[in-house]
PDB file of N, CA and C in Angstrom:
ATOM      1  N   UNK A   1       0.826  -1.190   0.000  1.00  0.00           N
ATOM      2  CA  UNK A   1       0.000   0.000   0.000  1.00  0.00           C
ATOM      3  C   UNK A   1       0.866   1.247   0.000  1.00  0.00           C
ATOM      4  N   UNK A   2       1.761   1.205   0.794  1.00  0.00           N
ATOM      5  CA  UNK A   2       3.069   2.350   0.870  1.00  0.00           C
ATOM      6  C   UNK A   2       3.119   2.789  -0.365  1.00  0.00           C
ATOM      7  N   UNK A   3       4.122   1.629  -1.121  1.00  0.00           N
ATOM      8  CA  UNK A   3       4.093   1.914  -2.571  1.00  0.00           C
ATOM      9  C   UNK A   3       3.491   3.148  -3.332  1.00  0.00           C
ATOM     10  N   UNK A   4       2.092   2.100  -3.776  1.00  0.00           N
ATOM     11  CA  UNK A   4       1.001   2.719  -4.740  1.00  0.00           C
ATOM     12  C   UNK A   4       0.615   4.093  -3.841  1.00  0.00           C
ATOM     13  N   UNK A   5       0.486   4.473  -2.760  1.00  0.00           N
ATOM     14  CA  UNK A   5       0.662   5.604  -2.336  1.00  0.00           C
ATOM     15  C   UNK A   5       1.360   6.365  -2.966  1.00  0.00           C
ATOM     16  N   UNK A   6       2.479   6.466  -2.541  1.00  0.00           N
ATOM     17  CA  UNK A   6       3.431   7.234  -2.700  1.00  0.00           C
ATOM     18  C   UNK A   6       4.027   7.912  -4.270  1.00  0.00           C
ATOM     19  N   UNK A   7       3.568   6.131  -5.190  1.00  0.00           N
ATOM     20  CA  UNK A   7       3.207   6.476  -6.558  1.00  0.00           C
ATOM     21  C   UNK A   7       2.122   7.313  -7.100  1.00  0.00           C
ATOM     22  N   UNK A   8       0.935   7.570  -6.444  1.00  0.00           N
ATOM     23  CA  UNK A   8       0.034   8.683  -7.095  1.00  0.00           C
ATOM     24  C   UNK A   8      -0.128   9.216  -6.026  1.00  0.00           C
ATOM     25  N   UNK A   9       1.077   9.751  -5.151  1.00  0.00           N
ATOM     26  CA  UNK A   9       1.188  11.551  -5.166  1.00  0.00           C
ATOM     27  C   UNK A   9       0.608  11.622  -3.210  1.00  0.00           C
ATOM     28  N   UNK A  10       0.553  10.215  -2.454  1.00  0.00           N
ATOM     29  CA  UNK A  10       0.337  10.198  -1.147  1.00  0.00           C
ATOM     30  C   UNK A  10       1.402  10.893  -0.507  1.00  0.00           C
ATOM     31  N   UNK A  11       1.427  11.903   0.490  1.00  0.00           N
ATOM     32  CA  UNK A  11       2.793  12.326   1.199  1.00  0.00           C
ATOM     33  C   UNK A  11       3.339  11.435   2.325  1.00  0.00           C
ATOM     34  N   UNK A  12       4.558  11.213   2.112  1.00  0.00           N
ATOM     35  CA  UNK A  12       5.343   9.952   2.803  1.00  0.00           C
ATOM     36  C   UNK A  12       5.049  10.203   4.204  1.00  0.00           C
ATOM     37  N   UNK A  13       4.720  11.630   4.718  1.00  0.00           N
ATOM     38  CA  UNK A  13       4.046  12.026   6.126  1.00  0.00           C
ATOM     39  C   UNK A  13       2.943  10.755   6.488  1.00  0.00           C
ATOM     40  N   UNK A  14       1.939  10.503   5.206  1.00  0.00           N
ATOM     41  CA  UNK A  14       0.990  10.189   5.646  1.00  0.00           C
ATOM     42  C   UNK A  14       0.935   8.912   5.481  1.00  0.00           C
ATOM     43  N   UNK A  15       1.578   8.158   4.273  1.00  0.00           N
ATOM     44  CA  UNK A  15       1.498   6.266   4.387  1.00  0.00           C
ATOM     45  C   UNK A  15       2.797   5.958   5.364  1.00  0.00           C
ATOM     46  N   UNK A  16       3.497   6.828   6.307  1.00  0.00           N
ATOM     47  CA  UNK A  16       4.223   6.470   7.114  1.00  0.00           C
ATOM     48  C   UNK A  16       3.379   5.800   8.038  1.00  0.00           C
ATOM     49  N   UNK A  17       2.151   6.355   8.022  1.00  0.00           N
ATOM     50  CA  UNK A  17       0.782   6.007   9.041  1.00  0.00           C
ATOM     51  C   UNK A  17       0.632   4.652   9.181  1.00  0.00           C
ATOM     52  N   UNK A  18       0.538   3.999   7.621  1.00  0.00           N
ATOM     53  CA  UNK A  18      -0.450   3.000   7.761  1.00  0.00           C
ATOM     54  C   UNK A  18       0.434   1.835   8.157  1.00  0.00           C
ATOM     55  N   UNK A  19      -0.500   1.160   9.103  1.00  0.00           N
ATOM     56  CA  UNK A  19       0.107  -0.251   9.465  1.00  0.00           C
ATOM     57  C   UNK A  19       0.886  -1.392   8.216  1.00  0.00           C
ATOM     58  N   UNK A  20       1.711  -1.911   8.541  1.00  0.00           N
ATOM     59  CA  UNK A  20       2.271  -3.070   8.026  1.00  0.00           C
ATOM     60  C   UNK A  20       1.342  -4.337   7.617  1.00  0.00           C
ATOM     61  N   UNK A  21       1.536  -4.469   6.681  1.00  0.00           N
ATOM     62  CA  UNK A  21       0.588  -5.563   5.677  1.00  0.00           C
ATOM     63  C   UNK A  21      -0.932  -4.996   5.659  1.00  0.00           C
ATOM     64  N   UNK A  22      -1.636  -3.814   5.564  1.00  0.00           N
ATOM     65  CA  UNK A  22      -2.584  -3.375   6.029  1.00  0.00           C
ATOM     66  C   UNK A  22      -3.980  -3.942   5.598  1.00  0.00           C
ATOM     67  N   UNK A  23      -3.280  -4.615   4.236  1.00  0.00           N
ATOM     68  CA  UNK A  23      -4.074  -5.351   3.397  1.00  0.00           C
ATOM     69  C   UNK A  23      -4.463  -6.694   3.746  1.00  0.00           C
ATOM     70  N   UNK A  24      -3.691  -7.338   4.345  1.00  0.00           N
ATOM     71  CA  UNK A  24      -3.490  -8.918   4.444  1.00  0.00           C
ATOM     72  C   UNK A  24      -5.018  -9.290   5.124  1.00  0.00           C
ATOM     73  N   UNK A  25      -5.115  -8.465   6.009  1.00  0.00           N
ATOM     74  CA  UNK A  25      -6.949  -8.917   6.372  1.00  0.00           C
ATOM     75  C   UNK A  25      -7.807  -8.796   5.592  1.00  0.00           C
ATOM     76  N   UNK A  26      -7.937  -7.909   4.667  1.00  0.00           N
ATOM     77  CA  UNK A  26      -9.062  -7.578   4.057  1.00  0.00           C
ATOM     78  C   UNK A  26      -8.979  -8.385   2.596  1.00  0.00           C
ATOM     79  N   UNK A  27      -7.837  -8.998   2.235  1.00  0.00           N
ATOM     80  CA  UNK A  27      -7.398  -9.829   0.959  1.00  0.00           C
ATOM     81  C   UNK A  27      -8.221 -10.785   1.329  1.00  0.00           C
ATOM     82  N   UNK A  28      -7.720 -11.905   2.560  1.00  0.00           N
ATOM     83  CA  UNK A  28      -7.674 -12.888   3.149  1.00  0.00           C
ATOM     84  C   UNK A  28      -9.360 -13.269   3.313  1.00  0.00           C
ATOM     85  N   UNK A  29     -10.090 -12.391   3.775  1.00  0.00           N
ATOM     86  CA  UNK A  29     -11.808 -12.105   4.021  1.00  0.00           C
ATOM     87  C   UNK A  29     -12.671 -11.824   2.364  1.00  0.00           C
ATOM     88  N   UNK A  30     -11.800 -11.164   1.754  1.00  0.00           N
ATOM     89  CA  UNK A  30     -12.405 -10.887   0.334  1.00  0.00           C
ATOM     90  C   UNK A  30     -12.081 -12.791  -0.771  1.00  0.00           C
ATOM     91  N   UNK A  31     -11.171 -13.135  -0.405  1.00  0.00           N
ATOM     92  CA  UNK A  31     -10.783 -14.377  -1.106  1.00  0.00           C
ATOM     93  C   UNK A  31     -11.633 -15.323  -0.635  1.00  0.00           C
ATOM     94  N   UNK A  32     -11.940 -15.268   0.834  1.00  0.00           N
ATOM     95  CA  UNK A  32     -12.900 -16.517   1.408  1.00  0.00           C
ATOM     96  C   UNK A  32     -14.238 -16.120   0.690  1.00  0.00           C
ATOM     97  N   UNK A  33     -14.292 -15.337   1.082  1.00  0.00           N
ATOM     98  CA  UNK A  33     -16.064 -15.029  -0.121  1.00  0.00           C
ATOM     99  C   UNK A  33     -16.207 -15.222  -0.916  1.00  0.00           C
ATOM    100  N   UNK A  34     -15.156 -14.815  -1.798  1.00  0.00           N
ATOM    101  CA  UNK A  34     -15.653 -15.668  -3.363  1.00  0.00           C
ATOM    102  C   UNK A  34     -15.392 -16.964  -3.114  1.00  0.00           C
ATOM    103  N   UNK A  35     -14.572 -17.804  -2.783  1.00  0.00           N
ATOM    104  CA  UNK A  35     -14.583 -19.029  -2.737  1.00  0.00           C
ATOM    105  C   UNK A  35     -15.685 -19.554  -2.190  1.00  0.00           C
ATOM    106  N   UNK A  36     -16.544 -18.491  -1.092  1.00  0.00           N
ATOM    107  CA  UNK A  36     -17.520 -19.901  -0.335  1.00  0.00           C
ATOM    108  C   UNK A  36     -19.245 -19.372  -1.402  1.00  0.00           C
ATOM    109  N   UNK A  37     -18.802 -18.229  -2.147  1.00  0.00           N
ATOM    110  CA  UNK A  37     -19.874 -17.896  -3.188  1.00  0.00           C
ATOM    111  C   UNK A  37     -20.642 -18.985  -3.880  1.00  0.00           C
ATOM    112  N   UNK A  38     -22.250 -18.711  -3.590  1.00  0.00           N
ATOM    113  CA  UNK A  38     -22.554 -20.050  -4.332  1.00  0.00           C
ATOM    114  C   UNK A  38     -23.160 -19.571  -6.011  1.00  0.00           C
ATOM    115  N   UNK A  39     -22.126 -20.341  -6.639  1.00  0.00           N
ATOM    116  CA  UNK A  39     -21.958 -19.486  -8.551  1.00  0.00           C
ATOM    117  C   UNK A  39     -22.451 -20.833  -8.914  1.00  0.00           C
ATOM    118  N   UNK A  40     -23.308 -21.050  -9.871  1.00  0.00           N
ATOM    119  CA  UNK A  40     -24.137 -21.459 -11.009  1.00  0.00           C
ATOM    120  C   UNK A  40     -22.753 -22.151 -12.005  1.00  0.00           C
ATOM    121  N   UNK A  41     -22.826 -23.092 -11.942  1.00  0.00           N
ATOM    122  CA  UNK A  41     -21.522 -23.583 -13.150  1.00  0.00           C
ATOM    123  C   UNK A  41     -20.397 -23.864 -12.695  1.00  0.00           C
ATOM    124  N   UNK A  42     -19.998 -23.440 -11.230  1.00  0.00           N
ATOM    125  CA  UNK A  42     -18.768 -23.441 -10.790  1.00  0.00           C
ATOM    126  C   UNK A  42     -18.625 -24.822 -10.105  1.00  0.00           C
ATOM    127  N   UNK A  43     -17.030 -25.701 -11.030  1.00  0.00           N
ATOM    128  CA  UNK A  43     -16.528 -26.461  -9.885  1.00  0.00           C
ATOM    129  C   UNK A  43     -15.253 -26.929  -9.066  1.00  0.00           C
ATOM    130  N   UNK A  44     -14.841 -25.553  -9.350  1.00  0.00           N
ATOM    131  CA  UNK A  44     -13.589 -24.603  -8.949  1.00  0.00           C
ATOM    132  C   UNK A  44     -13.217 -23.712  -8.801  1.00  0.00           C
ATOM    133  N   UNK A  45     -12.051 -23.190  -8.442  1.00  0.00           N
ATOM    134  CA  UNK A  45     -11.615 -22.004  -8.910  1.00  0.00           C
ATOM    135  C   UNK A  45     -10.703 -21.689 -10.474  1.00  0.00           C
ATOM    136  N   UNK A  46     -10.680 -20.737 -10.700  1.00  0.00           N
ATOM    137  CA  UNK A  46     -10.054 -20.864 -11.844  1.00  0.00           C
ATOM    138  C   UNK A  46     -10.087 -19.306 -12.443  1.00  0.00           C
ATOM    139  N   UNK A  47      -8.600 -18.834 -12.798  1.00  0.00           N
ATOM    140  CA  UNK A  47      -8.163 -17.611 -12.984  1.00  0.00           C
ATOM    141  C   UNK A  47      -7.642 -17.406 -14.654  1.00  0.00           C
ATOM    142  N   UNK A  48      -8.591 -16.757 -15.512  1.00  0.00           N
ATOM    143  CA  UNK A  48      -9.530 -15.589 -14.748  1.00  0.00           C
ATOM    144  C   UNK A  48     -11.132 -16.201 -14.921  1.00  0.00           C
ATOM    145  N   UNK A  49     -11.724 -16.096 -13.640  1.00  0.00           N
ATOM    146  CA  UNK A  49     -13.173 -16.652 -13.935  1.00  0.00           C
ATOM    147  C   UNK A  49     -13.867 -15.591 -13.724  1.00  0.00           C
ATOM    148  N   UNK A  50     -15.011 -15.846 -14.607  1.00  0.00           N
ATOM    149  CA  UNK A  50     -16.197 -14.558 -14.700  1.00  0.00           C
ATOM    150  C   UNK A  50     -17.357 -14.883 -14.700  1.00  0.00           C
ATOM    151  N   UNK A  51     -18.108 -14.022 -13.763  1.00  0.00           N
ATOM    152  CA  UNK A  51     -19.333 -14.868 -12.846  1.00  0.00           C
ATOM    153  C   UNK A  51     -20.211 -13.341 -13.769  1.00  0.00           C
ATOM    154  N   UNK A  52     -21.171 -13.955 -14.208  1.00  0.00           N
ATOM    155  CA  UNK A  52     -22.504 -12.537 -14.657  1.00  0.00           C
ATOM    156  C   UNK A  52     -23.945 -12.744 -13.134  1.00  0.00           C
ATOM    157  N   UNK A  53     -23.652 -11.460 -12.865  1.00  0.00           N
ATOM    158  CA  UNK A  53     -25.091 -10.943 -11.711  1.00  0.00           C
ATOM    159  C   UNK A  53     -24.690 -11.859 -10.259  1.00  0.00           C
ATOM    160  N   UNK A  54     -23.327 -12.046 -10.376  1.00  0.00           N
ATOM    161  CA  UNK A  54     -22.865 -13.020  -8.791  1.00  0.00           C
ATOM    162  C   UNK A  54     -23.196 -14.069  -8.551  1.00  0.00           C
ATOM    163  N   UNK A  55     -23.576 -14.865  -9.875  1.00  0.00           N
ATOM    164  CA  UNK A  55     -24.967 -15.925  -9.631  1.00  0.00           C
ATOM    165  C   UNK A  55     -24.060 -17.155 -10.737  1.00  0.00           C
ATOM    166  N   UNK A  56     -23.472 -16.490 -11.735  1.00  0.00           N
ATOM    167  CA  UNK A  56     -23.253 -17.680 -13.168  1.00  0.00           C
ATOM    168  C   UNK A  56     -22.011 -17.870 -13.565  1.00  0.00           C
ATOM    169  N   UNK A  57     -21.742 -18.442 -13.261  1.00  0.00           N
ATOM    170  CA  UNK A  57     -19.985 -18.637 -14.128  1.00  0.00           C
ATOM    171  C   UNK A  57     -19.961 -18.645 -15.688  1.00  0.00           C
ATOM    172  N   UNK A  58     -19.390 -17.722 -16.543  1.00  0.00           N
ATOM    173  CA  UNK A  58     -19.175 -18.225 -17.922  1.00  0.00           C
ATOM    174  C   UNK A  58     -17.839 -18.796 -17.967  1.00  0.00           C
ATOM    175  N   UNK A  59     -17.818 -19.743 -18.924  1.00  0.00           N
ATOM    176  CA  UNK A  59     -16.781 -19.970 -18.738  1.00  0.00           C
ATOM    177  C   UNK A  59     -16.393 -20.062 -20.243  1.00  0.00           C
ATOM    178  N   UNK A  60     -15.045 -19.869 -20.583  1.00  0.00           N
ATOM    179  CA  UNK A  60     -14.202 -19.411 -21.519  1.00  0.00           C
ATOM    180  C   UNK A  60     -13.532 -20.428 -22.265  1.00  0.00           C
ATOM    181  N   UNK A  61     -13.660 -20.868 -23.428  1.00  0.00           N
ATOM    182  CA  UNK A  61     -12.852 -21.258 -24.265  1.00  0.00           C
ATOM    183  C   UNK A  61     -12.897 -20.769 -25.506  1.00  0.00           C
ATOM    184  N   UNK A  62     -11.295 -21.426 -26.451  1.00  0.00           N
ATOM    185  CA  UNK A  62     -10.959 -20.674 -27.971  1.00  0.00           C
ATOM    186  C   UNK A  62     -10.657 -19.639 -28.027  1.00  0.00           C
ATOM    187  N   UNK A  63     -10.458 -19.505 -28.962  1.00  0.00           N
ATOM    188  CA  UNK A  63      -9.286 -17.799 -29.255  1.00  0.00           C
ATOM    189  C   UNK A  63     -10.085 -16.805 -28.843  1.00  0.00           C
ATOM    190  N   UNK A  64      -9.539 -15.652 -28.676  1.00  0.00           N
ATOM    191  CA  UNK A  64     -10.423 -14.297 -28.251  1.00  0.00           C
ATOM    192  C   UNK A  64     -11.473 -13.609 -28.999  1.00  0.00           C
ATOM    193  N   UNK A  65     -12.343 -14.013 -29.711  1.00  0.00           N
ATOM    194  CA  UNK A  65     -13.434 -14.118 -30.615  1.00  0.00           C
ATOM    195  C   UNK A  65     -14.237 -15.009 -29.929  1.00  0.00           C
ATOM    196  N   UNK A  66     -14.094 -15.739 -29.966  1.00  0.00           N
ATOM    197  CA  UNK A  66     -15.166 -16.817 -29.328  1.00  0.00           C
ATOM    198  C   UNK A  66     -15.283 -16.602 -28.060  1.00  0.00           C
ATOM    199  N   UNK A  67     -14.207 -16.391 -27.263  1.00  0.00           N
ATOM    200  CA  UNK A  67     -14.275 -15.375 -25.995  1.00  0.00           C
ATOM    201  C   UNK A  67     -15.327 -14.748 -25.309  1.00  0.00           C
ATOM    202  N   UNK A  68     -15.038 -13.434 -26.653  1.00  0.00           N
ATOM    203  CA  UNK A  68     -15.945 -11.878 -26.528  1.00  0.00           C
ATOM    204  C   UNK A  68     -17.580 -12.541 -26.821  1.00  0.00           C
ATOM    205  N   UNK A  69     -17.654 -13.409 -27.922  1.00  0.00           N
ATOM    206  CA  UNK A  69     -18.703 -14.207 -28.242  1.00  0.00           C
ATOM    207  C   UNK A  69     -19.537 -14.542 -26.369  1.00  0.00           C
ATOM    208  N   UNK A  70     -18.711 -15.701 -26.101  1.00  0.00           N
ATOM    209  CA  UNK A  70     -19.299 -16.150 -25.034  1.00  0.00           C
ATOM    210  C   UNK A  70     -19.642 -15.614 -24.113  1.00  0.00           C
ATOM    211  N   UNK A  71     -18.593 -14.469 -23.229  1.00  0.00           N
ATOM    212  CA  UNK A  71     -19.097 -13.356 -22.868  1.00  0.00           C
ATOM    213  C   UNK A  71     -20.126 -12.017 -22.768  1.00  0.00           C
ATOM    214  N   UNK A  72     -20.370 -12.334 -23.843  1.00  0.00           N
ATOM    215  CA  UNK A  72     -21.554 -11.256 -24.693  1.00  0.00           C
ATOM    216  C   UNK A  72     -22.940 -11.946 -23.980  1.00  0.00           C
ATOM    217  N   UNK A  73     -22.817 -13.315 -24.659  1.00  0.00           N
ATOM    218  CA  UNK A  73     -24.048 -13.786 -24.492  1.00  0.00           C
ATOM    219  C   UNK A  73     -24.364 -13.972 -23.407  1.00  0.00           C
ATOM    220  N   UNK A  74     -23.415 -14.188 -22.296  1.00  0.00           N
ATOM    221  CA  UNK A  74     -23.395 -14.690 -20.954  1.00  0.00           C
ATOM    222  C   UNK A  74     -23.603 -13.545 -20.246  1.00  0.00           C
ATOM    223  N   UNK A  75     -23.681 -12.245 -20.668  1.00  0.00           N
ATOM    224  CA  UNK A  75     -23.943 -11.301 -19.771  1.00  0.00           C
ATOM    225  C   UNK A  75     -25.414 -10.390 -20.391  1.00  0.00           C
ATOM    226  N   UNK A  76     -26.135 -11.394 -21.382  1.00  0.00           N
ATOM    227  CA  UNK A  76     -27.104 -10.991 -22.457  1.00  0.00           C
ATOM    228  C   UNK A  76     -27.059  -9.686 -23.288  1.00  0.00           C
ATOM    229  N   UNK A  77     -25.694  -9.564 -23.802  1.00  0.00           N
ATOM    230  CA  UNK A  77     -25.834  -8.482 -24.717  1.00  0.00           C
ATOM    231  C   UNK A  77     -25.972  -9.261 -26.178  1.00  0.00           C
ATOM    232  N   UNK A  78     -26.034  -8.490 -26.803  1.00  0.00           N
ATOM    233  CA  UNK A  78     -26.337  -8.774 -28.304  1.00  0.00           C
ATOM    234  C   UNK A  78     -24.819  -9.254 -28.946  1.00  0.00           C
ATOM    235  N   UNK A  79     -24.922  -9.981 -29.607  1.00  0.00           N
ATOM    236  CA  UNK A  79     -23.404 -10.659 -30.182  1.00  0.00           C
ATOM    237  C   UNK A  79     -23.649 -10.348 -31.980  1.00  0.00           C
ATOM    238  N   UNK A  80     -22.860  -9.686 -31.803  1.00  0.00           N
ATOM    239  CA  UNK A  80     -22.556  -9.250 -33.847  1.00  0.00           C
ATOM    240  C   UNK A  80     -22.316 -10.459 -34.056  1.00  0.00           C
ATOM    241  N   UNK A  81     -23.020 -10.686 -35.570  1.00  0.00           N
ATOM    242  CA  UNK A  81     -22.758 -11.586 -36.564  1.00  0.00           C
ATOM    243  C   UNK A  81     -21.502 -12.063 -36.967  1.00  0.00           C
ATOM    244  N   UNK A  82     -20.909 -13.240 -37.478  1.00  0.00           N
ATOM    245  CA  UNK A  82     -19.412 -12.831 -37.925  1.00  0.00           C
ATOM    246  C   UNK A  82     -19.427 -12.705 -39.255  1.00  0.00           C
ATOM    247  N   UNK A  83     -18.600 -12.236 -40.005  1.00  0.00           N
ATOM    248  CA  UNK A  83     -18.169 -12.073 -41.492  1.00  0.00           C
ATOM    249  C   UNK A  83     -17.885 -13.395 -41.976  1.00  0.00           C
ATOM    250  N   UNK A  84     -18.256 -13.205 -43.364  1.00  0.00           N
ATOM    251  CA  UNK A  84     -18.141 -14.278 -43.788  1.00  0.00           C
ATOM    252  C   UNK A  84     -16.550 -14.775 -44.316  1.00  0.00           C
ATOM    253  N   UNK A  85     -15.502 -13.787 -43.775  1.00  0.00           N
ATOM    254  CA  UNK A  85     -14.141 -14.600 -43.566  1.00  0.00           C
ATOM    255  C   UNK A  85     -14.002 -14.875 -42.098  1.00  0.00           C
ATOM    256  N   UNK A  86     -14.578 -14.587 -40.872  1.00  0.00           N
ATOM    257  CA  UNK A  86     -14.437 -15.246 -40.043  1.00  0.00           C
ATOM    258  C   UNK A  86     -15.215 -16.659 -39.765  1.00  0.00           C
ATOM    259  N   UNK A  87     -16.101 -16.765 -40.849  1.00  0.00           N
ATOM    260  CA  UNK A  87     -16.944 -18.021 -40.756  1.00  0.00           C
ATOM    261  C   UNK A  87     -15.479 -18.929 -41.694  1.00  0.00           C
ATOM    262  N   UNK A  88     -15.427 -18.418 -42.597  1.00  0.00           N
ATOM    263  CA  UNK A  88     -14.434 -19.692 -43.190  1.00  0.00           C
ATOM    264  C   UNK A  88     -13.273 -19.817 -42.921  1.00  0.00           C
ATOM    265  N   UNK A  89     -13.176 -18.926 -41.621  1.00  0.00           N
ATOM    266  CA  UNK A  89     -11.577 -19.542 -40.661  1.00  0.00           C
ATOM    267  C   UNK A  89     -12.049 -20.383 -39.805  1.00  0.00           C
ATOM    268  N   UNK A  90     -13.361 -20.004 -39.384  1.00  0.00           N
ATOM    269  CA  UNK A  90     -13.407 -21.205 -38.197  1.00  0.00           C
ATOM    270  C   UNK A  90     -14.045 -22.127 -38.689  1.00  0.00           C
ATOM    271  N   UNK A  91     -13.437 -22.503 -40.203  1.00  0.00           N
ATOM    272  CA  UNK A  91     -14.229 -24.425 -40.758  1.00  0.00           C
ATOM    273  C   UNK A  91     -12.842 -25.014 -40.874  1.00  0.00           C
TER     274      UNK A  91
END
């Protein structure tokens, strides 16, 4: 925390303040929650995972097209069509 302080412009007066590891509790309490989160699809952990409305795991495979694809749909936005040279790359 010192650090990133001090990097945007905190005065060393003032993260002299903050306790040592100041973070380590609030990491430690934020990590148990998602883990004991009860997610729709989940039967692990797994980085990077992406949960839509705290409730659904999408989960991700294939190149970054199919990605944005799965993502889209998984968070119900509208998914553009593909071109018809991205249709005859992915045959």
């Amino acid at each position: 925390m010192k650090v990133i302080a001090s990097q945007v412009g905190v005065p060393e007066s003032v993260s002299d303040t903050f306790p040592v590891n100041v973070v380590t509790d609030y990491l430690a309490a934020s990590s148990q929650a998602w883990k004991d989160a009860p997610v729709q699809g989940r039967t692990g952990l797994g980085t990077p995972e992406f949960v839509n409305n705290d409730s659904e795991k999408i989960t991700l495979v294939g190149d970054a097209a199919a990605m944005m694809r799965t993502l889209r749909e998984g968070m119900g936005l509208s998914v553009p069509h593909s071109s018809s040279a991205e249709s005859a790359q992915s045959e």
